[in-house]
Every structure is written in structure tokens, then in C-alpha cells.
Protein backbone atom coordinates (compact mmCIF):
# COMPACT_ATOMS: atom_id res chain seq x y z
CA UNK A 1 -16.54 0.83 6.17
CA UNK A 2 -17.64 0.94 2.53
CA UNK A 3 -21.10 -0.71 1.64
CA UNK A 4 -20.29 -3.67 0.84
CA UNK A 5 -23.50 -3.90 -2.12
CA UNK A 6 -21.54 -0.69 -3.53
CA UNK A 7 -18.50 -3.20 -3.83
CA UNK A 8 -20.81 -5.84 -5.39
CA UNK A 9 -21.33 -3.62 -8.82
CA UNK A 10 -17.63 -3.80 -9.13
CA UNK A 11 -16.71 -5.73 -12.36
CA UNK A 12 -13.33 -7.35 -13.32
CA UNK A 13 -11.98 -7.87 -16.74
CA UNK A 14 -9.75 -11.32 -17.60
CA UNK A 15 -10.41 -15.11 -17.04
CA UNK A 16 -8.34 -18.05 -17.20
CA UNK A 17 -5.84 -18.71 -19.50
CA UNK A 18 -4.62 -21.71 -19.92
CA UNK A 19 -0.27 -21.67 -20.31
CA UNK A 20 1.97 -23.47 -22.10
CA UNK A 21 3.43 -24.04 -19.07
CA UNK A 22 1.31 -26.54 -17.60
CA UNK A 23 0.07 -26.59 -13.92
CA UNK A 24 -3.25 -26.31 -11.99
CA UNK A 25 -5.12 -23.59 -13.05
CA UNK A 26 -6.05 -21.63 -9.86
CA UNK A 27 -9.28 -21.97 -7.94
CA UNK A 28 -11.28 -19.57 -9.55
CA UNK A 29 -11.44 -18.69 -13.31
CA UNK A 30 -12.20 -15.22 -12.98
CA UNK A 31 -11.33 -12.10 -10.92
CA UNK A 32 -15.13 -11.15 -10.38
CA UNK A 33 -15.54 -14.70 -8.89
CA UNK A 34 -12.62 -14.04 -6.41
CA UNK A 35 -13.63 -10.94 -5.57
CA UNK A 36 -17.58 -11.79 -4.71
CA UNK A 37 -16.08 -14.32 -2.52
CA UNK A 38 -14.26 -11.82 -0.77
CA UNK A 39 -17.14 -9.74 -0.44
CA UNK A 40 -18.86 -12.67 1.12
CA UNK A 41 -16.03 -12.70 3.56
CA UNK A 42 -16.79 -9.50 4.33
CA UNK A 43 -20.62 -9.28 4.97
CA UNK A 44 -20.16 -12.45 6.97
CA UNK A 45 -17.77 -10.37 9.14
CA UNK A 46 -20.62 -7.50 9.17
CA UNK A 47 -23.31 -9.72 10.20
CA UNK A 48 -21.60 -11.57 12.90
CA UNK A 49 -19.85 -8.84 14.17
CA UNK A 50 -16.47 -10.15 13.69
CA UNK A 51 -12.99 -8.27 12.81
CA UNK A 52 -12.01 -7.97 9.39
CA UNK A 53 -8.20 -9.76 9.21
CA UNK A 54 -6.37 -10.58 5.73
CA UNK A 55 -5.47 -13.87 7.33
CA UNK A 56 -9.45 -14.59 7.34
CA UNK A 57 -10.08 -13.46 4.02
CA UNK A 58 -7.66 -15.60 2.32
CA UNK A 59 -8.70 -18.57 4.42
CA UNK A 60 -12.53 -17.65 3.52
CA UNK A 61 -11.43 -17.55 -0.55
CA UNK A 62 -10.02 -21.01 0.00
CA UNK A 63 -6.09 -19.79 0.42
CA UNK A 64 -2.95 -20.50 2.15
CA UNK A 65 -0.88 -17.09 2.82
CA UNK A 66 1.65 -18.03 -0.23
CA UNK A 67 -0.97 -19.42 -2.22
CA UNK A 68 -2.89 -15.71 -2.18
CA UNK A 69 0.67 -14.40 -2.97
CA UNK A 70 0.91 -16.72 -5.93
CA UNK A 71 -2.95 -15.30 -7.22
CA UNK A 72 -1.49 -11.98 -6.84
CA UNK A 73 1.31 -12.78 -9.82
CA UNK A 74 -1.66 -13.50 -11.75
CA UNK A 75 -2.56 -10.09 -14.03
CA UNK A 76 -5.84 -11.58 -14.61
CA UNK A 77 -6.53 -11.66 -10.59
CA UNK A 78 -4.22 -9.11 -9.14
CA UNK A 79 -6.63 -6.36 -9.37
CA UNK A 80 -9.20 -7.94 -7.82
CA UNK A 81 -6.85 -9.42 -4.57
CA UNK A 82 -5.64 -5.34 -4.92
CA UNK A 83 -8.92 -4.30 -3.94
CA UNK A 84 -9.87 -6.84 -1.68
CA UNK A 85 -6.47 -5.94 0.48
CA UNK A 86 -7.86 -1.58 0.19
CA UNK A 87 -11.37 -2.97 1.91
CA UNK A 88 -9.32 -4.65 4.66
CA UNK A 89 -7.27 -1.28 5.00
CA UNK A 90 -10.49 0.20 4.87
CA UNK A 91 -12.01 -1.68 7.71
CA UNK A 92 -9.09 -1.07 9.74
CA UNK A 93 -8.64 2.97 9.17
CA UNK A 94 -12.48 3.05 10.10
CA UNK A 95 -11.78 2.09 13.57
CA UNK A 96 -9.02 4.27 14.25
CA UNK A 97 -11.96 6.57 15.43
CA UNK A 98 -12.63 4.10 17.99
CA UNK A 99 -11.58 3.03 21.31
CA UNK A 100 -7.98 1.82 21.82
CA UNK A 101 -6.74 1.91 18.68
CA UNK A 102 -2.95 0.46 19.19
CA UNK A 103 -4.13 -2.82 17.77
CA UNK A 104 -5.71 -1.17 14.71
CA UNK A 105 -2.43 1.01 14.24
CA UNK A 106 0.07 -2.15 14.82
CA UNK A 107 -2.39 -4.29 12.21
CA UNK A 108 -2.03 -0.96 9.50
CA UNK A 109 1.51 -0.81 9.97
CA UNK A 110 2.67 -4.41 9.79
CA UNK A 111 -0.07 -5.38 7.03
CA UNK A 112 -0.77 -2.25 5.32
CA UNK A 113 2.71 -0.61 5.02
CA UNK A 114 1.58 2.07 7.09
CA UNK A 115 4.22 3.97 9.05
CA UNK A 116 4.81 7.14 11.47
CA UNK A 117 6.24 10.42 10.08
CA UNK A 118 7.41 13.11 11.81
CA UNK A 119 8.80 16.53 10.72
CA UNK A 120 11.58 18.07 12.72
CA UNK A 121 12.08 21.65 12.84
CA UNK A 122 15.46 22.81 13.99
CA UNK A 123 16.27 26.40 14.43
CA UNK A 124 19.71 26.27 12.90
CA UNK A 125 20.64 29.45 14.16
CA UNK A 126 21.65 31.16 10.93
CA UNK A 127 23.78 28.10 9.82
CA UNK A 128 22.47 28.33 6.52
CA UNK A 129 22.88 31.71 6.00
CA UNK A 130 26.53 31.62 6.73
CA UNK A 131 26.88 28.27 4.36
CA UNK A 132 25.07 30.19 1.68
CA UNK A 133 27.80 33.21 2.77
CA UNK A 134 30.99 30.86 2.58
CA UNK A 135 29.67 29.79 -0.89
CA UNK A 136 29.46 33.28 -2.18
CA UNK A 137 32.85 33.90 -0.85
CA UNK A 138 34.56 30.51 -2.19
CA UNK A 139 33.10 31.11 -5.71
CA UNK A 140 34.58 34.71 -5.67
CA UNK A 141 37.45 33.63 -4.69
CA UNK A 142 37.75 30.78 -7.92
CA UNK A 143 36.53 34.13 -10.25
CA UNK A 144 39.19 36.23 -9.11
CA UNK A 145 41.79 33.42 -9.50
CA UNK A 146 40.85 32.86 -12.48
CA UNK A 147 40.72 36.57 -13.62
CA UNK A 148 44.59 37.17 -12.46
CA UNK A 149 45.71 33.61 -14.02
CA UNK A 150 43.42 35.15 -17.83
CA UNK A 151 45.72 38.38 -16.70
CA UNK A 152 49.27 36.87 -16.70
């Protein structure tokens, strides 16, 4: 996992602004607040030797599940929840070297957008050749219509 006092020299721009629009202004007036108290959330999960979950971060930074989504509309914020959600990721992807990982891979796929690929490699048995054949022929054929209907 990253060092979390590497994280801490992270800076984010943009405060506050209050809207014509009214409403309460969100819990914290900067980005760099939010994200310390993420970071908190995370060394508290370092020293007590407790999983990393998204659910527990918001909850930690004072958040609901659509509340965090509402922070994330804010520009002044959404970089800072961006990151947050990549240390998470980062968390998990670290113990993919580790034990039985099928909870780690479920938790990267449903929360993390993560998903299996596969190539497929079919011997097509010349198929395209004789496609790329039936072309050539096709398109000859059109040219030498044309030609004899240019002839008449």
C-alpha cells in the first residue's frame, strides 16, 4: 500500500464557494481537509489492522453513500474523493498477492470497475483468406461491368 505520510504532502487547490443557489455548504470547506481525513481513515486502518472498505471511509469523513456521491459533483472536492477512491483500489490490488484473493477480486470488480478479459484465438481455417479472395473477385467483377457498359 502507498505510505500513507507520502499521501500527506499531497495538496488540493479550491475551497468553498458559496452559490447563488442556496443550501448547506458541505462539511468541509476544502479538498485538503477532506482528503487528510481520509488519510486518517486510512492510518487508523494500518494501525489496527483493519481492511480498507469505501463504505468505511465515507462513514469515517462523516458521509452517507449518496452524500459522498453528492461531494463528488463538487469540482472543488472531486479530485480529492478521486484519489481517496485510487488508495482504496490501491489497498485492495496490494492483496491480490495474498492468500485467497476471491474477496479482494469480487470487492475490485463491483467497486472498482474492474473486470475479466480474455482473448480468444480461433484458427479460422483460411476463412479470411478466402473472404479477402471473394472480395478481389466481386470488385473485378463491378470493373469489368463497368468497362463493357463505358464500351457500349
Amino acid at each position: 500500500m502507498i505510505d500513507i505520510e507520502t499521501l500527506r504532502k499531497f495538496k488540493f487547490d479550491g475551497e468553498w464557494q458559496v452559490s447563488s443557489k442556496g443550501g448547506k455548504p458541505p462539511k468541509y470547506k476544502s479538498a485538503d481537509e477532506l482528503f487528510q481525513r481520509g488519510l486518517d481513515y486510512f492510518e487508523m486502518c494500518i494501525e489496527r489492522e483493519q481492511p480498507v472498505t469505501l463504505a468505511g471511509l465515507k462513514l469515517f469523513c462523516g458521509a452517507s453513500a449518496a452524500v459522498w456521491h453528492v461531494w463528488s459533483k463538487y469540482p472543488f472536492l472531486a479530485d480529492a474523493i478521486e484519489t481517496l477512491r485510487q488508495v482504496a483500489e490501491d489497498y485492495y490490488e496490494s492483496k491480490l498477492t495474498t492468500g485467497n484473493t476471491s474477496g479482494v477480486v469480487f470487492a475490485l470488480k463491483s467497486k472498482f470497475r474492474w473486470k475479466d478479459e480474455s482473448t480468444l484465438n480461433v484458427n479460422d481455417n483460411g476463412l479470411a483468406d478466402r473472404l479477402r479472395k471473394a472480395q478481389e473477385r466481386s470488385r473485378a467483377a463491378v470493373l469489368a461491368r463497368k468497362g463493357k457498359a463505358e464500351g457500349e
